[in-house]
Protein backbone atom coordinates (compact mmCIF):
# COMPACT_ATOMS: atom_id res chain seq x y z
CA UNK A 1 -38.21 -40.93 103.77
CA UNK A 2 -41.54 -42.99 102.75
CA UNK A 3 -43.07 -40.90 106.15
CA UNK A 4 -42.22 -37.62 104.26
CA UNK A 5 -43.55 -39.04 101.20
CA UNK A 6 -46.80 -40.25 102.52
CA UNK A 7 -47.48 -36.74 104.23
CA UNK A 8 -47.25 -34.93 101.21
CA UNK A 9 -45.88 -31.64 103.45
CA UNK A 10 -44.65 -30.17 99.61
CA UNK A 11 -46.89 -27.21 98.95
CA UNK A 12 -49.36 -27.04 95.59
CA UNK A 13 -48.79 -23.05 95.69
CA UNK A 14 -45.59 -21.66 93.38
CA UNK A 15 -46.12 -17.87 95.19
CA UNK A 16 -43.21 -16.90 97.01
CA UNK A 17 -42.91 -14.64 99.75
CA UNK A 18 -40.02 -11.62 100.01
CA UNK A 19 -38.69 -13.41 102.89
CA UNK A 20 -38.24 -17.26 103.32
CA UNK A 21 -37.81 -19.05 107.00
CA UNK A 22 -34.83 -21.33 106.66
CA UNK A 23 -33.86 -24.15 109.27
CA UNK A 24 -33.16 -27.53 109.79
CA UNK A 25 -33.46 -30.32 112.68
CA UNK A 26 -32.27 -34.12 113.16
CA UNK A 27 -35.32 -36.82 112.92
CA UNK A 28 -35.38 -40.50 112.91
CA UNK A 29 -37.50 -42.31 110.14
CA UNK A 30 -37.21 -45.91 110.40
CA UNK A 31 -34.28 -46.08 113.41
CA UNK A 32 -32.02 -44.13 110.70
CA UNK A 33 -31.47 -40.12 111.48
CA UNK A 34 -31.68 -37.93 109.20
CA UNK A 35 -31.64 -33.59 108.97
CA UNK A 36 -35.02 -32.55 107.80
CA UNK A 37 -34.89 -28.67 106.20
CA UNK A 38 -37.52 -26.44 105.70
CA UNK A 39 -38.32 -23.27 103.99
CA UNK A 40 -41.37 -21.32 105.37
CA UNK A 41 -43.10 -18.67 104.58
CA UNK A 42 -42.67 -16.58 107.74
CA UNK A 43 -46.21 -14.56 107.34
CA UNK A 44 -48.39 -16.99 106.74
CA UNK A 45 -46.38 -19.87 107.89
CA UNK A 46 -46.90 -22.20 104.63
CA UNK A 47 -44.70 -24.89 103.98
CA UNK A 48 -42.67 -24.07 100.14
CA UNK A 49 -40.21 -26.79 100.64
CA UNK A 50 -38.87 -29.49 102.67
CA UNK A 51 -36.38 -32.30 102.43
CA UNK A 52 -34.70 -35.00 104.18
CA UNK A 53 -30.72 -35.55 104.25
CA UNK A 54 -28.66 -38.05 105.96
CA UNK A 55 -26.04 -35.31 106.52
CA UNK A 56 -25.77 -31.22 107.70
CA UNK A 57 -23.32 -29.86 105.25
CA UNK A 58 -22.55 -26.34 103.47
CA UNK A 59 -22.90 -28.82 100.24
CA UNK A 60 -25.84 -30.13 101.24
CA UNK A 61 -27.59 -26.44 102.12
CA UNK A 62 -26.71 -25.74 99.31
CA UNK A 63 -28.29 -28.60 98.01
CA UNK A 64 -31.36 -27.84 99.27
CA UNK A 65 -30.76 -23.92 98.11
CA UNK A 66 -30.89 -25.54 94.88
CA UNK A 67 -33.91 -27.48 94.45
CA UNK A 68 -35.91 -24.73 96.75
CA UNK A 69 -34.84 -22.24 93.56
CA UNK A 70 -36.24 -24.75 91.07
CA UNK A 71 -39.47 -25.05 92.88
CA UNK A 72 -39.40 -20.94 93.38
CA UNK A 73 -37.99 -17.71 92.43
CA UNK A 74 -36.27 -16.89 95.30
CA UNK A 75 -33.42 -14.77 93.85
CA UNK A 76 -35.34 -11.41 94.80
CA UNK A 77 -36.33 -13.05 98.40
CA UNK A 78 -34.28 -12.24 101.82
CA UNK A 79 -33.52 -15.58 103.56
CA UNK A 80 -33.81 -15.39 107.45
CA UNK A 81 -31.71 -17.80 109.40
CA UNK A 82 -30.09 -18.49 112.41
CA UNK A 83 -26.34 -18.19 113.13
CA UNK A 84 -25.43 -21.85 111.87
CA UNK A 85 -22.44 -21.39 109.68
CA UNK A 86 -23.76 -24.09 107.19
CA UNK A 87 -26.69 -22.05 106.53
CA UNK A 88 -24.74 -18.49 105.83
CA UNK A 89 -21.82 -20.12 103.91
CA UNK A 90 -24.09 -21.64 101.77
CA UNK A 91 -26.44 -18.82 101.06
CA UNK A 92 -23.09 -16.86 100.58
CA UNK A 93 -22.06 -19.02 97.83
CA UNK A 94 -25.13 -19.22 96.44
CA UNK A 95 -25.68 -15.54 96.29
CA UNK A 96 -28.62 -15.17 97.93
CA UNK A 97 -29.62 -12.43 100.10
CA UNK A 98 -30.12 -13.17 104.10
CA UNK A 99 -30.21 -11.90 107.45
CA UNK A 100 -29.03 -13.99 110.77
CA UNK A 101 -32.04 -13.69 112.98
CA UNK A 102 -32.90 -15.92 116.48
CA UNK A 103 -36.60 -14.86 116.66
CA UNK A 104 -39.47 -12.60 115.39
CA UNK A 105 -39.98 -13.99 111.66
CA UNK A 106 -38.14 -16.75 111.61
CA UNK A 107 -40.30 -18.32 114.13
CA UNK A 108 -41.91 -19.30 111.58
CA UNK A 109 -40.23 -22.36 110.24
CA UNK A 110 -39.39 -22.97 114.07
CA UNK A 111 -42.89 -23.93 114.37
CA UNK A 112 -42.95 -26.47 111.56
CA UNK A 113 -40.78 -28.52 113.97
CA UNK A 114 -42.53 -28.58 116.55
């Protein structure tokens, strides 16, 4: 997690968007793997969160959910996701507004990964 850490990929902006990109993907810091997940800003593509986990969980979206709505208001913004069942069950029990989506906007947060 020091790699994180040393990039400093957290954003210095509080502004949040009406829609949020929201994904994850498996990386390896140190030999250890770990799920890295994002939220983007799908329009201009800025970074407003990202954390490591050592596991892909509906707990630990929601998690995540969690400390992304301390960092932002995000009650009034419409997540986009894909059709991962972590990601809608925990935005679900979170109450949070989203829409499954493969492309388009949420390309967005698809780019951050690669």
């Amino acid at each position: 997690m020091a790699g994180i850490q040393k990039a400093d990929l957290q954003p210095a902006n509080d502004a949040i968007p009406d829609r949020i990109a929201l994904d994850e993907t498996m990386i390896r810091i140190d030999g250890q793997q770990f799920w890295l997940y994002a939220a983007v800003d799908p329009e201009t593509k800025e970074i407003l969160y990202m954390r490591p986990f050592t596991a892909i969980t509906t707990a630990v979206t929601q998690r995540f959910l969690h400390e992304l709505h301390e960092k932002h208001d995000i009650e009034d913004a419409e997540c986009l996701v894909d059709h991962t069942q972590h990601l809608t069950a925990a935005l679900r029990r979170s109450g949070l507004r989203f829409q499954t989506i493969r492309h388009g906007n949420r390309n967005g947060v698809e780019r951050v990964f690669t």
